[in-house]
C-alpha atoms as a PDB file:
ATOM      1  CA  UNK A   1      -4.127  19.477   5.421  1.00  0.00           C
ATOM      2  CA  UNK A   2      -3.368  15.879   3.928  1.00  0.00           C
ATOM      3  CA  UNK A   3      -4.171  13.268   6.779  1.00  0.00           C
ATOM      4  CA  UNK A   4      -1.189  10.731   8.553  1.00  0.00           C
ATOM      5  CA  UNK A   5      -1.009   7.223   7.534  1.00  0.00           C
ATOM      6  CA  UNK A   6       1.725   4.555   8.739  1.00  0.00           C
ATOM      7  CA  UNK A   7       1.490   3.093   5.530  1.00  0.00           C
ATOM      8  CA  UNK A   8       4.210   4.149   3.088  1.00  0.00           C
ATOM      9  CA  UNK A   9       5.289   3.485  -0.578  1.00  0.00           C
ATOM     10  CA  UNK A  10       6.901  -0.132  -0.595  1.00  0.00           C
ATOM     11  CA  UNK A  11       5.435  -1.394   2.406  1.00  0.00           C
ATOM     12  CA  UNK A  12       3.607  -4.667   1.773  1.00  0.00           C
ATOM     13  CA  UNK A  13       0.230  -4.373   2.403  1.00  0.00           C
ATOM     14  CA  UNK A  14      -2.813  -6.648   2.648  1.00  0.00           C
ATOM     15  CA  UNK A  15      -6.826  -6.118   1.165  1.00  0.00           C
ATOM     16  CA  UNK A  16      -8.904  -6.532   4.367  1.00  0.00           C
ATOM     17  CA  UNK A  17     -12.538  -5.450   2.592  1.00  0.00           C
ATOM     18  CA  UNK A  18     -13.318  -5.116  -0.860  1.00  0.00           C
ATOM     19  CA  UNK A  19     -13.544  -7.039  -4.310  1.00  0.00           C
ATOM     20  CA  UNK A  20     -10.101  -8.051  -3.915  1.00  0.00           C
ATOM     21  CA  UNK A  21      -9.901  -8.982   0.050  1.00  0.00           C
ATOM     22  CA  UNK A  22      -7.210 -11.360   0.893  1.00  0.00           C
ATOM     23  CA  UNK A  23      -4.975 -10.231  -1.304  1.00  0.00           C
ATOM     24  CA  UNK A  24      -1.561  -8.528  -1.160  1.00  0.00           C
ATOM     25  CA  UNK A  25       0.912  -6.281  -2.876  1.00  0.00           C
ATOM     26  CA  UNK A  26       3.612  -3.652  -2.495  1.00  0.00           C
ATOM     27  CA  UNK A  27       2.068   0.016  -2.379  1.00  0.00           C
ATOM     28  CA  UNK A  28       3.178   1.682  -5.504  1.00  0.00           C
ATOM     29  CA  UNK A  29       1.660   5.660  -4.104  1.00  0.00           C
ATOM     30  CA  UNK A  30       0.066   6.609  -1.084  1.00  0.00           C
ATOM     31  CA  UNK A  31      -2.507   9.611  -1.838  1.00  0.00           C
ATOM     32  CA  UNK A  32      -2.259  11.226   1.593  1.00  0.00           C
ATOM     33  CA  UNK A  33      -4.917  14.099   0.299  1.00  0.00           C
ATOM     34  CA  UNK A  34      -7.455  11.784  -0.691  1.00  0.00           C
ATOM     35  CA  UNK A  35      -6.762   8.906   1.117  1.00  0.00           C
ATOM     36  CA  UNK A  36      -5.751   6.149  -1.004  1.00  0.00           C
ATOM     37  CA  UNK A  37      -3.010   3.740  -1.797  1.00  0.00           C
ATOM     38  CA  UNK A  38      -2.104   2.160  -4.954  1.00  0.00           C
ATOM     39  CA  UNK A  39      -1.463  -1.869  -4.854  1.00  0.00           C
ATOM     40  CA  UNK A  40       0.808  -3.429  -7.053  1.00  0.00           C
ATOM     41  CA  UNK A  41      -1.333  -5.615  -9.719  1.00  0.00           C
ATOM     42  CA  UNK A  42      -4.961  -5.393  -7.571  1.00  0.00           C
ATOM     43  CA  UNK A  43      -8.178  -3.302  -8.537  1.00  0.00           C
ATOM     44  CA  UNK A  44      -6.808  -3.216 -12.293  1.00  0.00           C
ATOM     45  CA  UNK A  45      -8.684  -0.594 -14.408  1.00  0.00           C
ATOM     46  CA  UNK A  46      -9.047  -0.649 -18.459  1.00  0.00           C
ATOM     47  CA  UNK A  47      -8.715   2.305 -20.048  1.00  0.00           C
ATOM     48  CA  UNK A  48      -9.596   2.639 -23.865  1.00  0.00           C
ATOM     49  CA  UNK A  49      -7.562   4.718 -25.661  1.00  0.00           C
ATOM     50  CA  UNK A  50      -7.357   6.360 -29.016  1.00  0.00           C
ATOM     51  CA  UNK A  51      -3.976   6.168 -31.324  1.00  0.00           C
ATOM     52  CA  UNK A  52      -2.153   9.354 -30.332  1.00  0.00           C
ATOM     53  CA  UNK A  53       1.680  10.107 -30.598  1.00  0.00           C
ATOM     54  CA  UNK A  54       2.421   8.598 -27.184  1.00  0.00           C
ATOM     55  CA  UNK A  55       0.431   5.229 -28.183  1.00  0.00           C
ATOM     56  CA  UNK A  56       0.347   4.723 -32.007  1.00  0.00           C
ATOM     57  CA  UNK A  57      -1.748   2.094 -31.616  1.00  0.00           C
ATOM     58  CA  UNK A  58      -4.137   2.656 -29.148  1.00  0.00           C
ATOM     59  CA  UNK A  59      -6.201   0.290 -27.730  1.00  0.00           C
ATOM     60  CA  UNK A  60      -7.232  -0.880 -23.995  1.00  0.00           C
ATOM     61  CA  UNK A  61      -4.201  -0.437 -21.578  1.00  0.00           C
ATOM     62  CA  UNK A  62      -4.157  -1.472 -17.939  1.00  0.00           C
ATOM     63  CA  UNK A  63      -3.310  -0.378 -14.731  1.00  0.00           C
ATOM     64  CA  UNK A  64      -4.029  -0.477 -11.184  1.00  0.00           C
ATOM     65  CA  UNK A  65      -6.603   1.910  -9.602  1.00  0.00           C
ATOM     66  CA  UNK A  66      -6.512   3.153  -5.765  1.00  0.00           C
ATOM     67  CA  UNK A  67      -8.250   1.770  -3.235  1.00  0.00           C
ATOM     68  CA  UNK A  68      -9.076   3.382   0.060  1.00  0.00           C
ATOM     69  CA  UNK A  69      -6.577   3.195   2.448  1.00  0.00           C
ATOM     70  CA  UNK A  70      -9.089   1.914   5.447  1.00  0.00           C
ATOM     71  CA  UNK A  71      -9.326  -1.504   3.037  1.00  0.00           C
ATOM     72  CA  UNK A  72      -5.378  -2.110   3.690  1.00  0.00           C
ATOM     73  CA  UNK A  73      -3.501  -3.556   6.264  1.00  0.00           C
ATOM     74  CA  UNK A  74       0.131  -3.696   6.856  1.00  0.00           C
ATOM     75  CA  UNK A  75       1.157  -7.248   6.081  1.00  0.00           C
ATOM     76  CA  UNK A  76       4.256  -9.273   8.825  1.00  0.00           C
ATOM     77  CA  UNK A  77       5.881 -11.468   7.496  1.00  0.00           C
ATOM     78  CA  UNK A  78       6.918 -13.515  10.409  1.00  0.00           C
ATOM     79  CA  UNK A  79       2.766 -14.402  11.632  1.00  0.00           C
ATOM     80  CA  UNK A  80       1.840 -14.363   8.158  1.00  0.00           C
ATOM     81  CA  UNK A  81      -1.245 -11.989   9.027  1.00  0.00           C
ATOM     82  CA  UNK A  82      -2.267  -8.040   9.095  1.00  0.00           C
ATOM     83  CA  UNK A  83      -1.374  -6.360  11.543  1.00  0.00           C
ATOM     84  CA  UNK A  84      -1.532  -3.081  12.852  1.00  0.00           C
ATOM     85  CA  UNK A  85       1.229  -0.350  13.295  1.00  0.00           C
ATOM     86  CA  UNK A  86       2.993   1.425  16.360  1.00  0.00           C
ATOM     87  CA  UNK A  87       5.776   3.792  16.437  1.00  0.00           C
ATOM     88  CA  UNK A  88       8.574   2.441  18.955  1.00  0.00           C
ATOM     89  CA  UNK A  89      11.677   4.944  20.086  1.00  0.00           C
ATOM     90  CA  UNK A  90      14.781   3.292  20.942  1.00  0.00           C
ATOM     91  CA  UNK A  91      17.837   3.363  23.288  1.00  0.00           C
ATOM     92  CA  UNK A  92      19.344   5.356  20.811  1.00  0.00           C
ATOM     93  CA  UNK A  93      16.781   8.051  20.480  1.00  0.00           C
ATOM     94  CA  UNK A  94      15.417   6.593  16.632  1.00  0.00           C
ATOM     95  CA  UNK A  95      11.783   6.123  15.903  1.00  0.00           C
ATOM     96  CA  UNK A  96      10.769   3.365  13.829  1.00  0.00           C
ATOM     97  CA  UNK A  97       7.498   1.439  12.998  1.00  0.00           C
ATOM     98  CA  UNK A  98       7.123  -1.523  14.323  1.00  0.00           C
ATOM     99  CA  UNK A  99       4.237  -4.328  14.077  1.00  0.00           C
ATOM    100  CA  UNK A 100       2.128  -4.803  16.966  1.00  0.00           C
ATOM    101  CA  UNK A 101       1.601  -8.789  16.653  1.00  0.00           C
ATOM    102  CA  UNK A 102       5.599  -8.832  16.782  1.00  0.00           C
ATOM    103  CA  UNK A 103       7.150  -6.668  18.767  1.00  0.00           C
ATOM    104  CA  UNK A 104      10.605  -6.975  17.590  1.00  0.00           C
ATOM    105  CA  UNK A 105       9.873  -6.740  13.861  1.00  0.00           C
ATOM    106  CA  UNK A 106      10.761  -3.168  12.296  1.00  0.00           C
ATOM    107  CA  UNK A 107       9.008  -1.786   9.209  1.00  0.00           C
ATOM    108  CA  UNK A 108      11.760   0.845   8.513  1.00  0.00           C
ATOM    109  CA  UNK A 109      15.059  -0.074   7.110  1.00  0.00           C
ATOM    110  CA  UNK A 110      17.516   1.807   9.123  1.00  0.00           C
END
């Protein structure tokens, strides 16, 4: 059974440990199974690659690697810090995420 996160793809997210700590992104995937989130333009891997039909040319390509999702933090906006996640229900009966350094500051669009 793949674990819960409150993290989800698009959220903008912040490197608390790690090479690349104190830096920030938009998650691209979250790897519930594993446990891992891929960060728009951080922990960028090279891969070598031969000439194939896909690449004629080959070469080194690219792209950005996961990192664990324990190392991320949801990032507000408003504080400009991390900050942690809680699920608030309202009035109306919806559920959305909110961030617990400010209170009134949904995560989720609707």
């Amino acid at each position: 059974m793949a674990a819960k996160f409150r993290i989800k793809k698009g959220d903008v997210v912040m490197v608390v440990a790690g090479k690349e700590r104190g830096k920030s992104g938009k998650v691209l995937h979250v790897e519930r199974r594993i446990g891992r989130v891929t960060v728009e333009k951080l922990n960028i891997l090279k891969r070598h690659t031969k000439p194939n039909a896909k690449n004629r040319q080959g070469g080194i390509l690219e792209k950005e690697g996961p990192i664990a999702i324990s190392n991320v933090m949801p990032f507000c906006e408003s504080v400009q810090k991390p900050s942690r996640i809680k699920m608030k229900i309202f009035e109306d009966g919806r559920k959305a995420r909110v961030y617990q350094k400010s209170q009134n500051e949904t995560l989720d669009k609707a």
